[in-house]
Protein backbone atom coordinates (compact mmCIF):
# COMPACT_ATOMS: atom_id res chain seq x y z
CA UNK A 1 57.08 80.31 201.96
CA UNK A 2 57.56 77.08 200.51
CA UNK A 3 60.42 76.59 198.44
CA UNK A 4 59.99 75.93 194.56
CA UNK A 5 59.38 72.25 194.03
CA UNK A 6 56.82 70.93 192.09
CA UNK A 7 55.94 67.41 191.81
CA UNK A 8 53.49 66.21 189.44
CA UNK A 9 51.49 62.40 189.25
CA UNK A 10 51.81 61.35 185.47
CA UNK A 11 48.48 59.41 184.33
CA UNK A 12 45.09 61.37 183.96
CA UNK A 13 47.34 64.73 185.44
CA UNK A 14 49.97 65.55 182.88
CA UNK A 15 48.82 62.99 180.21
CA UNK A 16 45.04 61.43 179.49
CA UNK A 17 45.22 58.22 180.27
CA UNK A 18 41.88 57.48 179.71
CA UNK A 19 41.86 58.91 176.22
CA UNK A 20 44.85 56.56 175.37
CA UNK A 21 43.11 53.30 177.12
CA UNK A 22 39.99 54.43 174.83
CA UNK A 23 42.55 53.79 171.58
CA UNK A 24 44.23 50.79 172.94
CA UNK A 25 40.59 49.15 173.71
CA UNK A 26 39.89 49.84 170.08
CA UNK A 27 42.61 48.30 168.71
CA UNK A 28 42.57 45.46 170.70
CA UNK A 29 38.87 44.90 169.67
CA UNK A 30 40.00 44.98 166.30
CA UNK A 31 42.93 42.77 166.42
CA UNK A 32 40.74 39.85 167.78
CA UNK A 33 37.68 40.56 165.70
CA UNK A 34 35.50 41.09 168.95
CA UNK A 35 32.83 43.51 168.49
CA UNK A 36 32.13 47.15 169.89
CA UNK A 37 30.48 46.04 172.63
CA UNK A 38 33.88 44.22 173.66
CA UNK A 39 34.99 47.67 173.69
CA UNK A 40 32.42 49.02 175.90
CA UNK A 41 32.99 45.94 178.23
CA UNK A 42 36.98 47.10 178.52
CA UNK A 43 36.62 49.90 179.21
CA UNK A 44 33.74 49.46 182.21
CA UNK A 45 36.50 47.14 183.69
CA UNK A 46 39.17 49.66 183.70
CA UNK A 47 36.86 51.92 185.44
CA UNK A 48 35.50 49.10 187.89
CA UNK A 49 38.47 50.37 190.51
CA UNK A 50 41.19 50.12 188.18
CA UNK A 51 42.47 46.54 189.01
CA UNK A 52 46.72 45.89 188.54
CA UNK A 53 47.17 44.89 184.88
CA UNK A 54 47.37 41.39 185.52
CA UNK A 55 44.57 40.97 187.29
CA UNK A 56 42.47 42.97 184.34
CA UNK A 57 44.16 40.77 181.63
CA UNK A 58 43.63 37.57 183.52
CA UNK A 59 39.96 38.42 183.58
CA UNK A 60 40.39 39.82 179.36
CA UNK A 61 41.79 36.85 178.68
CA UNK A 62 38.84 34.89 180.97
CA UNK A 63 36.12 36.77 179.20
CA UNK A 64 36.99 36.33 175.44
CA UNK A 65 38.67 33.16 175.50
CA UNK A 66 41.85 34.32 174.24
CA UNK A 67 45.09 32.09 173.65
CA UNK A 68 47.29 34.27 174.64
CA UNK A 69 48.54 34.12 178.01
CA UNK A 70 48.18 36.84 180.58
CA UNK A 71 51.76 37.75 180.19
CA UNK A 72 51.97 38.13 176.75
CA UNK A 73 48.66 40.76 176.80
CA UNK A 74 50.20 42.99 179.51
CA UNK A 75 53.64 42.68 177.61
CA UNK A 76 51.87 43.87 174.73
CA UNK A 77 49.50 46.47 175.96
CA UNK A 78 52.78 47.97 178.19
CA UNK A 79 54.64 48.42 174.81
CA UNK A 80 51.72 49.97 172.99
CA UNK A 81 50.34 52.47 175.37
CA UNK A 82 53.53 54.76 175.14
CA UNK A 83 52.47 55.25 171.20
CA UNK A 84 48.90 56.17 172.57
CA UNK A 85 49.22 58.77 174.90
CA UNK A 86 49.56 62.06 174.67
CA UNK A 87 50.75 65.11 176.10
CA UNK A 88 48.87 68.52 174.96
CA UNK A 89 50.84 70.97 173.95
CA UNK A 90 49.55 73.68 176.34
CA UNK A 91 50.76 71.02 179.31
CA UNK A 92 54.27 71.29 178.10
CA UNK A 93 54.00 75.34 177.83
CA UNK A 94 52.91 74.82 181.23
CA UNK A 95 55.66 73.01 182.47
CA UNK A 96 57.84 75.78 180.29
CA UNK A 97 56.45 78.65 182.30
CA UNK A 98 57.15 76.92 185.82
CA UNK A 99 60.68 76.22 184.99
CA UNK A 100 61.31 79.33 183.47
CA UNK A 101 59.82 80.99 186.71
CA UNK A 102 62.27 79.22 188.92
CA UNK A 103 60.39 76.42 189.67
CA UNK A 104 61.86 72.52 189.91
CA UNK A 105 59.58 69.87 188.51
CA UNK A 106 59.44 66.40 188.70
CA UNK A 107 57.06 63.74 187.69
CA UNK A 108 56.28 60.94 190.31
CA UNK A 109 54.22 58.01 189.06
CA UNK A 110 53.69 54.46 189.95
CA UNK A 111 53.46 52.08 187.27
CA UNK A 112 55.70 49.38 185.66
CA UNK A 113 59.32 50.63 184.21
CA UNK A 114 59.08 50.32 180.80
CA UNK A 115 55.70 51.69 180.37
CA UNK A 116 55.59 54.55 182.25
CA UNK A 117 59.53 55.66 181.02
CA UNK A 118 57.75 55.23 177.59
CA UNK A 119 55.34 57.81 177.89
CA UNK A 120 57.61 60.25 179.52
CA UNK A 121 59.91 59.65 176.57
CA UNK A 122 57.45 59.50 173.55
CA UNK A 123 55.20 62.55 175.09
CA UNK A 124 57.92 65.00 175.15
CA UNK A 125 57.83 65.25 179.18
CA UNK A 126 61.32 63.82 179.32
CA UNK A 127 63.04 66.89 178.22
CA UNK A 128 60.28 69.51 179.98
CA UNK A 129 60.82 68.17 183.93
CA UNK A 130 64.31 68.54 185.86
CA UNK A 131 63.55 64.64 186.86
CA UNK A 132 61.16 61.99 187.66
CA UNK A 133 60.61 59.13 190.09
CA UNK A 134 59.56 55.44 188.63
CA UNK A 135 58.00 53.11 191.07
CA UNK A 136 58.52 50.64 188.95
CA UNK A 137 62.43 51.58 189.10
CA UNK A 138 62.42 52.30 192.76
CA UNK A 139 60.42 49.53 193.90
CA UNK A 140 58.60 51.53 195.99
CA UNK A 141 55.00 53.30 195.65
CA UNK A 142 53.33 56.17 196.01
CA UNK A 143 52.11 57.01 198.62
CA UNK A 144 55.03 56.08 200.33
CA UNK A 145 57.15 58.99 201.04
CA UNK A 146 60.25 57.24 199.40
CA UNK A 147 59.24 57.79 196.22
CA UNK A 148 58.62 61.91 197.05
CA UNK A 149 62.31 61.84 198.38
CA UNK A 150 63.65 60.49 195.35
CA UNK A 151 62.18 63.07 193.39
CA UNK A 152 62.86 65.79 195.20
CA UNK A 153 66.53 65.08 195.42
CA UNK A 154 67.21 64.99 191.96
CA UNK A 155 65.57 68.28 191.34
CA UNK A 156 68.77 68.75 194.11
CA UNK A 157 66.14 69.96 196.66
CA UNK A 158 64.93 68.40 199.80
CA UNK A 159 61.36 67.96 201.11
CA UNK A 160 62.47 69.73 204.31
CA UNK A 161 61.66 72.64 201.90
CA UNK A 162 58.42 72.05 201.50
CA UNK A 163 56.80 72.16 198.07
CA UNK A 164 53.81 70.84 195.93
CA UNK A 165 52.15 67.70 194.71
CA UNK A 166 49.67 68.07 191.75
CA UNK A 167 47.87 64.48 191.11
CA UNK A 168 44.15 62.88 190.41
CA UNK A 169 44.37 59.79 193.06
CA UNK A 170 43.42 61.54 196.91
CA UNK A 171 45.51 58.28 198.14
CA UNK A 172 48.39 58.51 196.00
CA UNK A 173 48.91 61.78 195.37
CA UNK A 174 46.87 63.83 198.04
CA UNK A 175 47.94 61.83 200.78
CA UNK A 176 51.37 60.84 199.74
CA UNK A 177 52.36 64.53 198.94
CA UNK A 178 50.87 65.76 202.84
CA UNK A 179 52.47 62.87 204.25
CA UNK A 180 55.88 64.03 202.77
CA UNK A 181 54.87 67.49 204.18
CA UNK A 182 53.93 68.95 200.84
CA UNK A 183 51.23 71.04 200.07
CA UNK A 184 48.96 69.44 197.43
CA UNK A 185 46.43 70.28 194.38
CA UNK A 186 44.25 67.57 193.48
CA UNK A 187 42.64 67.20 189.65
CA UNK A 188 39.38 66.35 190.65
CA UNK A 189 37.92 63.76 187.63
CA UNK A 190 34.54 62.69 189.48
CA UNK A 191 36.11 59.37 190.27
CA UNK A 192 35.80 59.97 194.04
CA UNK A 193 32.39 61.09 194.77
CA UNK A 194 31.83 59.66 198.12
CA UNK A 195 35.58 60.36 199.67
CA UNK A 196 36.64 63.32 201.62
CA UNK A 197 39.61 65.19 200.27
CA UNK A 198 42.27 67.50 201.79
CA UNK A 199 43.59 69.22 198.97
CA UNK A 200 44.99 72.57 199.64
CA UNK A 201 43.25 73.53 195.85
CA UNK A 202 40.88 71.39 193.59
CA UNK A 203 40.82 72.10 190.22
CA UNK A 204 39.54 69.88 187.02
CA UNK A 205 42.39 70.26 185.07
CA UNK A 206 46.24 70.24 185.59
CA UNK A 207 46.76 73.73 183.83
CA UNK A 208 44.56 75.38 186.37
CA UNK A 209 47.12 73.71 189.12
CA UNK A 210 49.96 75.00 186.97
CA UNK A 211 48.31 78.65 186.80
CA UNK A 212 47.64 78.51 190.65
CA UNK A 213 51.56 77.53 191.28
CA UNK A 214 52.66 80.47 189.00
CA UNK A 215 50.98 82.76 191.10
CA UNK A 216 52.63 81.57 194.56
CA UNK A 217 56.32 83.35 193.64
C-alpha cells in the first residue's frame, strides 16, 4: 500500500481560479472604463488555451490600446489575484481530515513566486498543508518530476513511497504525478474533451478526491 503522501495542484483544484479571474476581469473593465463586453472578451482569451501571462497581456494591452506596458499589467494583475481567490471552507476541513488521518500534504503548483505564495498565504492553505512546491521558486515545472521531489521531501517522505497527485491539468498533474510513480485523481472541469486520460479516479470536484483518499487507510 502506498504510503501517505498527498500532493495537491493549487489553481481550479484547491482554489477556483476561474471564479477569481471572473472578479479580476471585472475590475479591470472598470478601472479602464471598457464595457461588459470587454469582460466577456477576457475572459474567452483566458479560456482560448490559457496563454503565459505575458503573452495574454501583450495581446490586452494590443486589443484596448492601453498605455500601460505589458509589465506593469501582469505586475498588477499578479498582486491582485491573491485578494481574489478563495479557498472554501469545506476544502480546508478537507485538508483537516487528511492530516488528522495521518496523511502528508503538499501543494505543487506552477506559476510565478509571488502570486502563487500569495494565494497560499491569503487563502488560509499556508497553515493547512505540511509544505508546498513553487515553480516559480524552483525554477522548474510541473510536469517535471523535480518539482514532485521537492514536495515530497519536505513532507520528509520520498516518492519511492509512492503516494497521490490530485490536479485538473492531465499534463501537469496526471502525467507529472505517474511519471513520479504516483497514483493520481484528476478534477475533471470539461476542459479536455477530446484527450485521453489515465487517472486512477475522476471526480468533478477536489472534495470527492479528498473523500476517496480518506478511504484508502
Amino acid at each position: 500500500m502506498a504510503q501517505r503522501l498527498a500532493l495537491f495542484d493549487l489553481d481550479n483544484t484547491l482554489v477556483d481560479l476561474d471564479e477569481a479571474f471572473r472578479l479580476w476581469a471585472g475590475e479591470f473593465a472598470d478601472q479602464h472604463s471598457l464595457t461588459d463586453e470587454a469582460v466577456d472578451w477576457l475572459i474567452a482569451l483566458d479560456r482560448a488555451g490559457h496563454p503565459h501571462r505575458e503573452v495574454f497581456f501583450s495581446k490586452v494591452r494590443e486589443h484596448f490600446s492601453l498605455s500601460s506596458s505589458v509589465d506593469e499589467l501582469w505586475s498588477r494583475y499578479r498582486r491582485r489575484m491573491p485578494y481574489l481567490v478563495r479557498c472554501r471552507p469545506e476544502t480546508l476541513d478537507g485538508l483537516a481530515r487528511l492530516r488528522a488521518s495521518g496523511w502528508k500534504v503538499a501543494i505543487i503548483t506552477n506559476g510565478t513566486a509571488d502570486n502563487q505564495r500569495g494565494k497560499i498565504q491569503q487563502t488560509g492553505l499556508a497553515a493547512a498543508v505540511d509544505a508546498y512546491a513553487l515553480s516559480g521558486v524552483e525554477g522548474i515545472r510541473k510536469p517535471d518530476v523535480g518539482l514532485f521531489e521537492i514536495a515530497a521531501r519536505r513532507c520528509g517522505t520520498t516518492l519511492a513511497d509512492g503516494g497521490w497527485m490530485v490536479g485538473d491539468h492531465l499534463v501537469a498533474d496526471v502525467g507529472g504525478g505517474r511519471s513520479a510513480g504516483l497514483r493520481t485523481i484528476w478534477i475533471d472541469r470539461g476542459t479536455w474533451p477530446e484527450h485521453d486520460q489515465t487517472a486512477d479516479h475522476v471526480v468533478t470536484d477536489v472534495l470527492q478526491a479528498m473523500e476517496i483518499l480518506l478511504q484508502h487507510r
